[in-house]
C-alpha atoms as a PDB file:
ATOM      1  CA  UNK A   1      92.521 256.843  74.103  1.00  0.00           C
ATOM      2  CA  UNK A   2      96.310 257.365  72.935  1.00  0.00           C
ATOM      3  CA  UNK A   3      97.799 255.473  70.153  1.00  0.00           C
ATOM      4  CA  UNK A   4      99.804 253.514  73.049  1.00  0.00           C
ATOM      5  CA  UNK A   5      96.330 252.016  74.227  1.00  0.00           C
ATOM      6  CA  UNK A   6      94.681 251.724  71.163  1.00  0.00           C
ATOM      7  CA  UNK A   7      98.224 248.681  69.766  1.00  0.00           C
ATOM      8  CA  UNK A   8      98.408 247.618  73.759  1.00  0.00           C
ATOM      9  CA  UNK A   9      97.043 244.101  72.212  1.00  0.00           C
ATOM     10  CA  UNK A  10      99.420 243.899  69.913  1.00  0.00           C
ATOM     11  CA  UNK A  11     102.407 245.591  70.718  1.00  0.00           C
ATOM     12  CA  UNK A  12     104.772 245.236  73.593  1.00  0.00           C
ATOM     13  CA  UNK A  13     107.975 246.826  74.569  1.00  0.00           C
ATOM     14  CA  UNK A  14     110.405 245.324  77.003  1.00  0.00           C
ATOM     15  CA  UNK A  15     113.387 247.641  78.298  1.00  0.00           C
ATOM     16  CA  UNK A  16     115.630 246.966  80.718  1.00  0.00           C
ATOM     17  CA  UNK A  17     119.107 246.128  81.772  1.00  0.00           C
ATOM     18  CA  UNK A  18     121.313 243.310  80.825  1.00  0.00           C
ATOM     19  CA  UNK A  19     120.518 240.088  82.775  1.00  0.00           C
ATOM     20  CA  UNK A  20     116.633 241.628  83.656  1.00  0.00           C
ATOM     21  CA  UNK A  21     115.167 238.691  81.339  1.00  0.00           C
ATOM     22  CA  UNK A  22     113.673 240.793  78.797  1.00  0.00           C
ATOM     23  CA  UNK A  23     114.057 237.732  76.236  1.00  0.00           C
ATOM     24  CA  UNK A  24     113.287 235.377  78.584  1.00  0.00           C
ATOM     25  CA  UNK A  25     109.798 236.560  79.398  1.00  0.00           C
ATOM     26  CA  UNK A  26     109.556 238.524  76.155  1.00  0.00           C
ATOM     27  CA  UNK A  27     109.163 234.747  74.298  1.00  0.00           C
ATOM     28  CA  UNK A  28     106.899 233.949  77.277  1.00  0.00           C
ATOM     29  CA  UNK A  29     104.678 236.766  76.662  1.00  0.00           C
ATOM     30  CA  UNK A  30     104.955 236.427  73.213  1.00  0.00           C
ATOM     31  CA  UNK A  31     103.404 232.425  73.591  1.00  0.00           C
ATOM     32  CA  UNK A  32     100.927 233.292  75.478  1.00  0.00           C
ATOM     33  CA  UNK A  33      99.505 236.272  73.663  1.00  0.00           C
ATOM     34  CA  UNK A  34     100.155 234.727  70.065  1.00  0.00           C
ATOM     35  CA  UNK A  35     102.258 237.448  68.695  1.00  0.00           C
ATOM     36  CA  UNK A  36     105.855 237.808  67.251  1.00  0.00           C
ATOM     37  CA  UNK A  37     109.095 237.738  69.358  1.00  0.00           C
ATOM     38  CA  UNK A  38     111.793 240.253  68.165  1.00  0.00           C
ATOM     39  CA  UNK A  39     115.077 240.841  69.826  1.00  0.00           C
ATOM     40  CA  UNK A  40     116.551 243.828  68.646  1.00  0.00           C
ATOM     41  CA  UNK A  41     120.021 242.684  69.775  1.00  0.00           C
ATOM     42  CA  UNK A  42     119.270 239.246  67.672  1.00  0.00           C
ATOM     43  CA  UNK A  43     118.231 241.183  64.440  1.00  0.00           C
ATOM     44  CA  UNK A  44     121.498 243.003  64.845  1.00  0.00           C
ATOM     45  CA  UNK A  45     123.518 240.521  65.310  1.00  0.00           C
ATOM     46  CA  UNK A  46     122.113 238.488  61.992  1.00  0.00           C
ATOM     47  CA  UNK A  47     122.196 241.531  60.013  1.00  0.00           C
ATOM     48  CA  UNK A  48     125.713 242.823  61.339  1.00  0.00           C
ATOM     49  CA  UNK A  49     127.410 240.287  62.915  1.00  0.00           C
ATOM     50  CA  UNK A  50     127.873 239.356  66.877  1.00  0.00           C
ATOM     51  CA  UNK A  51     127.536 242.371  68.620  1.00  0.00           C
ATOM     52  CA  UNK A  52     131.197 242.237  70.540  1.00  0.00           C
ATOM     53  CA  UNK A  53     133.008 242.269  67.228  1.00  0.00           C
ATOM     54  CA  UNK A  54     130.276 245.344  66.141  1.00  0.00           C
ATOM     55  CA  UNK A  55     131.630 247.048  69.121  1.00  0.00           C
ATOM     56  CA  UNK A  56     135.006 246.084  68.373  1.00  0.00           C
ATOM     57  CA  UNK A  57     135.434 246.782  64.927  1.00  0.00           C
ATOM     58  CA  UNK A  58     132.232 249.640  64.558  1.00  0.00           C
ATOM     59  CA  UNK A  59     132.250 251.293  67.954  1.00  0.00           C
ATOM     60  CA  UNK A  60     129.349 251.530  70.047  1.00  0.00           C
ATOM     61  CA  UNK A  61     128.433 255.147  67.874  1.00  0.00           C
ATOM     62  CA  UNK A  62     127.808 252.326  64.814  1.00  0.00           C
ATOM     63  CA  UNK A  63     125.928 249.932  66.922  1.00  0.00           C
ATOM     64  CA  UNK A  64     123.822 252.403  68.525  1.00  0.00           C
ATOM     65  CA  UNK A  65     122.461 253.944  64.843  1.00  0.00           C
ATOM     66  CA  UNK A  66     121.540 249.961  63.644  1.00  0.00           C
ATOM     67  CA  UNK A  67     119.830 249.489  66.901  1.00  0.00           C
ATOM     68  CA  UNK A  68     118.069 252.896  66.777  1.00  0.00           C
ATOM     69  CA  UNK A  69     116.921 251.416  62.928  1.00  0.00           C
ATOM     70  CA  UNK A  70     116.040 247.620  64.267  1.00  0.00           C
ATOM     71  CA  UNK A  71     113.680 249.452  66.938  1.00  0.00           C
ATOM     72  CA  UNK A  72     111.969 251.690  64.677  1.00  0.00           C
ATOM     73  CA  UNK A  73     111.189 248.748  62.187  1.00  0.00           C
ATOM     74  CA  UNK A  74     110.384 245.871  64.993  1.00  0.00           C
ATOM     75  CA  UNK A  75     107.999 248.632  66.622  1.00  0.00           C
ATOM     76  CA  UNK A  76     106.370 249.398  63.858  1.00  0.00           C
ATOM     77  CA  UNK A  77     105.903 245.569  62.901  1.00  0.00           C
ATOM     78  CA  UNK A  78     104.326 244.746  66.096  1.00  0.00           C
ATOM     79  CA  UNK A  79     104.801 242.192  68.421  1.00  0.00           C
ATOM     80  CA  UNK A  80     106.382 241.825  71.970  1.00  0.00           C
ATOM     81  CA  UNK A  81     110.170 243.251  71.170  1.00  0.00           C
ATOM     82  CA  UNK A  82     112.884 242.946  73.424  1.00  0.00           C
ATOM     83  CA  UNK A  83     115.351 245.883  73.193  1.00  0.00           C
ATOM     84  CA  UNK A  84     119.111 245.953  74.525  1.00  0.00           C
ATOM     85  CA  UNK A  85     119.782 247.805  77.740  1.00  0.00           C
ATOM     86  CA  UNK A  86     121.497 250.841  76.081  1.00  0.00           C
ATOM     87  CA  UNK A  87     118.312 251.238  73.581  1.00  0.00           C
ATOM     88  CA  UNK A  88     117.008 253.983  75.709  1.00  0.00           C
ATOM     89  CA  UNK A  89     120.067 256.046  75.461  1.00  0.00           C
ATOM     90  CA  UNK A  90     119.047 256.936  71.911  1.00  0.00           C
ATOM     91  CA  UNK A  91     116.564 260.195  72.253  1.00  0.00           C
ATOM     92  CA  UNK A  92     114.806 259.251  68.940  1.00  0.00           C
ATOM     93  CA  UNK A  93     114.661 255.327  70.272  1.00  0.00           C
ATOM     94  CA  UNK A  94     112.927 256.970  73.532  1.00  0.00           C
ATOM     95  CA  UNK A  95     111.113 259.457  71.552  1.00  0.00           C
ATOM     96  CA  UNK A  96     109.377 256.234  69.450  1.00  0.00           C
ATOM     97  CA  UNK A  97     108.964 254.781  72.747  1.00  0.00           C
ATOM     98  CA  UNK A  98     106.577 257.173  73.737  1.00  0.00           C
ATOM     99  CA  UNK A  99     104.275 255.686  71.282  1.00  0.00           C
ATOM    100  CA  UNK A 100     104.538 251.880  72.270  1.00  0.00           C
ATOM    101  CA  UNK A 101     103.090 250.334  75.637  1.00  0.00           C
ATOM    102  CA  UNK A 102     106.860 249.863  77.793  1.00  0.00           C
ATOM    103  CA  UNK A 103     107.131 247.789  80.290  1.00  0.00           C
ATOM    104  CA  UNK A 104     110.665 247.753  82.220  1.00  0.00           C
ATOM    105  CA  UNK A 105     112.466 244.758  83.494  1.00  0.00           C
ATOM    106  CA  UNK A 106     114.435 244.968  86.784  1.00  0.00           C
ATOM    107  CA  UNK A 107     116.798 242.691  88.558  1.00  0.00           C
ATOM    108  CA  UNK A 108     118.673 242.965  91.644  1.00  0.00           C
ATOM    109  CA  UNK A 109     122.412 243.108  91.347  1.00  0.00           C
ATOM    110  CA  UNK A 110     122.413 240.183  93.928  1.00  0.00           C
ATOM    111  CA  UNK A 111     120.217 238.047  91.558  1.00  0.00           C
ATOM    112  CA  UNK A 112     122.081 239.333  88.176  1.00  0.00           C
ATOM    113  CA  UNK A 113     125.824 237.558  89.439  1.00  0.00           C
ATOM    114  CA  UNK A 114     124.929 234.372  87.992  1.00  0.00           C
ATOM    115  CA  UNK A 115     122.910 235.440  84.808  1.00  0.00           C
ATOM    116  CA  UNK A 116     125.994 237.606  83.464  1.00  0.00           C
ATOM    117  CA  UNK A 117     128.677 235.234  84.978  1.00  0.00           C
ATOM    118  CA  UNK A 118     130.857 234.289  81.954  1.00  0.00           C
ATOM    119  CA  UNK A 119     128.909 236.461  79.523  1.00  0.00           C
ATOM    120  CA  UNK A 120     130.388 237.864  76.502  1.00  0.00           C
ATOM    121  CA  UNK A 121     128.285 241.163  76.328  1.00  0.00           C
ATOM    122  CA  UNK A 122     131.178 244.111  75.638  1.00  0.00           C
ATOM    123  CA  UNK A 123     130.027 246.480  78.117  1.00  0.00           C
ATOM    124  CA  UNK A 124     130.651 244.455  81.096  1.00  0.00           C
ATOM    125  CA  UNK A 125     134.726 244.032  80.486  1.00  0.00           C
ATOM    126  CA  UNK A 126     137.141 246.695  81.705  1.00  0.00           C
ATOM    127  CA  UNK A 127     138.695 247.200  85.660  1.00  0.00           C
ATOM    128  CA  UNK A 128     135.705 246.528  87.235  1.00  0.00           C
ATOM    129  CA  UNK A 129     134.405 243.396  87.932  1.00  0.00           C
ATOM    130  CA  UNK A 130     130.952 242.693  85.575  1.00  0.00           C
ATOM    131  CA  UNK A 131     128.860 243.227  88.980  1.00  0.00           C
ATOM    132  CA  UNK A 132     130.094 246.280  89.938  1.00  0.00           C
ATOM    133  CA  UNK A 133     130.256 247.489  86.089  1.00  0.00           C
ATOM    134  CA  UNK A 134     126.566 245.988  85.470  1.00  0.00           C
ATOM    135  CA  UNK A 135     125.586 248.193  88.819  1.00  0.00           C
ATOM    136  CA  UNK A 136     127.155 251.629  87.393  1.00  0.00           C
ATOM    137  CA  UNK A 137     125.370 250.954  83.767  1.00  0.00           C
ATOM    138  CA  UNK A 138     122.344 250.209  85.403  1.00  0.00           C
ATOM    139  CA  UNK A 139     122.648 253.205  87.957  1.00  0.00           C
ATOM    140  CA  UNK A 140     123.483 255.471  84.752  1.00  0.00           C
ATOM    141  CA  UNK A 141     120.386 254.251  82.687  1.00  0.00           C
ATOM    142  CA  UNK A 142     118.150 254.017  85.184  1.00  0.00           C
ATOM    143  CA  UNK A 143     116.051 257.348  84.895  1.00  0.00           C
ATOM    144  CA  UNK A 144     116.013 256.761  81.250  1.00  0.00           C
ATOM    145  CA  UNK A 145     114.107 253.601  81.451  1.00  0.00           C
ATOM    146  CA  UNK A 146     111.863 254.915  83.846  1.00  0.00           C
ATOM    147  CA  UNK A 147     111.038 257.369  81.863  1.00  0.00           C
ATOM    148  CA  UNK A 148     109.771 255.603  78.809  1.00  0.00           C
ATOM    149  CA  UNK A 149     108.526 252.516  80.740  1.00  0.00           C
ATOM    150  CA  UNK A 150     104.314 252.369  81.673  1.00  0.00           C
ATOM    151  CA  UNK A 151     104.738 249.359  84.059  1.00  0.00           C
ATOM    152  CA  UNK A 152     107.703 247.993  86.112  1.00  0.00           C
ATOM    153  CA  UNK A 153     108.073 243.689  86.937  1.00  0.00           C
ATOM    154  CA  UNK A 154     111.122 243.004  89.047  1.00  0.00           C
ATOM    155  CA  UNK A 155     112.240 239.246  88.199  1.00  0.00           C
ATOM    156  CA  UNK A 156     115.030 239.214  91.399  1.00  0.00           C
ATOM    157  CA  UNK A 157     112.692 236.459  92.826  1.00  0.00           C
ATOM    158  CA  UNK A 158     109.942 235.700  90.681  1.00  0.00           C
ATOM    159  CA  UNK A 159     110.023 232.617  88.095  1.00  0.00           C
ATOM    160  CA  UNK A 160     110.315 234.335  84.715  1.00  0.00           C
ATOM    161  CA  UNK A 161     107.322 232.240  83.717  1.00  0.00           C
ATOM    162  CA  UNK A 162     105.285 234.096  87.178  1.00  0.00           C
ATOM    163  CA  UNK A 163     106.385 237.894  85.699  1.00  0.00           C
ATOM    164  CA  UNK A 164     105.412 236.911  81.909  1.00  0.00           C
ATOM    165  CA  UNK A 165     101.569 236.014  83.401  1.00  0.00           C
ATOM    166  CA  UNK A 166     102.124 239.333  84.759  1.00  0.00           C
ATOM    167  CA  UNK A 167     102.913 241.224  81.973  1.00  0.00           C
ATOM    168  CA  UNK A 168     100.180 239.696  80.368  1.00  0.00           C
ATOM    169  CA  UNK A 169      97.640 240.384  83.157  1.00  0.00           C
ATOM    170  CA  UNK A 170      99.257 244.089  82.364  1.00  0.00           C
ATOM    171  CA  UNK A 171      98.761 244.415  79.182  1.00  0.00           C
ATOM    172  CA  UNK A 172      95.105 242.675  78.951  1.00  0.00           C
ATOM    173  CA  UNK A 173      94.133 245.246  81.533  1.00  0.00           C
ATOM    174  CA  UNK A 174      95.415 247.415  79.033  1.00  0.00           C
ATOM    175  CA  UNK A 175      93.072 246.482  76.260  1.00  0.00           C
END
């Protein structure tokens, strides 16, 4: 049995891109299995300040070595931790990752319009229009999750309350 099998009770990973609901059904998960809720991009943001300004004042360089620091910490803690969607582009975050059940979060660009519509999160502003910059992020991240991820829920068109049972169906069959 690996180390990932042997915490699957009590540890949970959630990757994904922006807008996938990996807070949304990370705090559904988290209910229904009794453990802790972290979101790495929360702990961040209490510790450092709202992430735009981080990236604004820091540089994403800056962000990227307190996230790699709020991962290692909420992993090792335990719990069902939500990471931000540019976690995985930290070698040593994906490295770690390799020792935690990961289950990846997908969403359809269709279905992401209207959860990023209006949304703050630095990474979508530029030329492009969020969609179309969410798209290329995604496209360029994509392998990345994949590779660290054990299970994959798409939540397009599934309640996020429906793909939280899931996950928890996953990760008892886990156990």
């Amino acid at each position: 049995m690996s180390s990932a099998e042997a915490l699957a009770p009590e540890l949970l990973v959630l990757v994904g891109p922006m807008g996938a609901g990996k807070t949304s059904v990370g705090r559904r998960v988290a209910k229904a299995t009794g453990l802790r809720f972290v979101d790495t991009d929360k702990v961040i943001a209490r510790e450092h300040g709202p992430i735009p300004e981080i990236f604004a004042e820091h540089g994403e360089t800056q962000f990227r070595v307190w996230e790699r620091a709020v991962v290692a910490e909420a992993v090792a803690g335990g719990g069902v931790i939500s990471l931000g969607g540019g976690a995985v582009l930290d070698a040593d975050t994906r490295s770690l990752l390799q020792t935690a059940p990961v289950v990846l979060l997908t969403v359809s660009a269709e279905a992401v319009a209207a959860r990023i519509a209006g949304d703050a999160r630095p990474l979508l502003h530029g030329e492009e229009g969020p969609v179309q910059r969410w798209s290329r992020i995604f496209a360029e991240r994509r392998a990345l999750y994949e590779e660290v991820a054990d299970a994959h829920f798409d939540t397009s068109r599934v309640p996020m309350s429906r793909v939280a049972e899931q996950v928890v169906e996953w990760m008892r069959g886990r156990a």
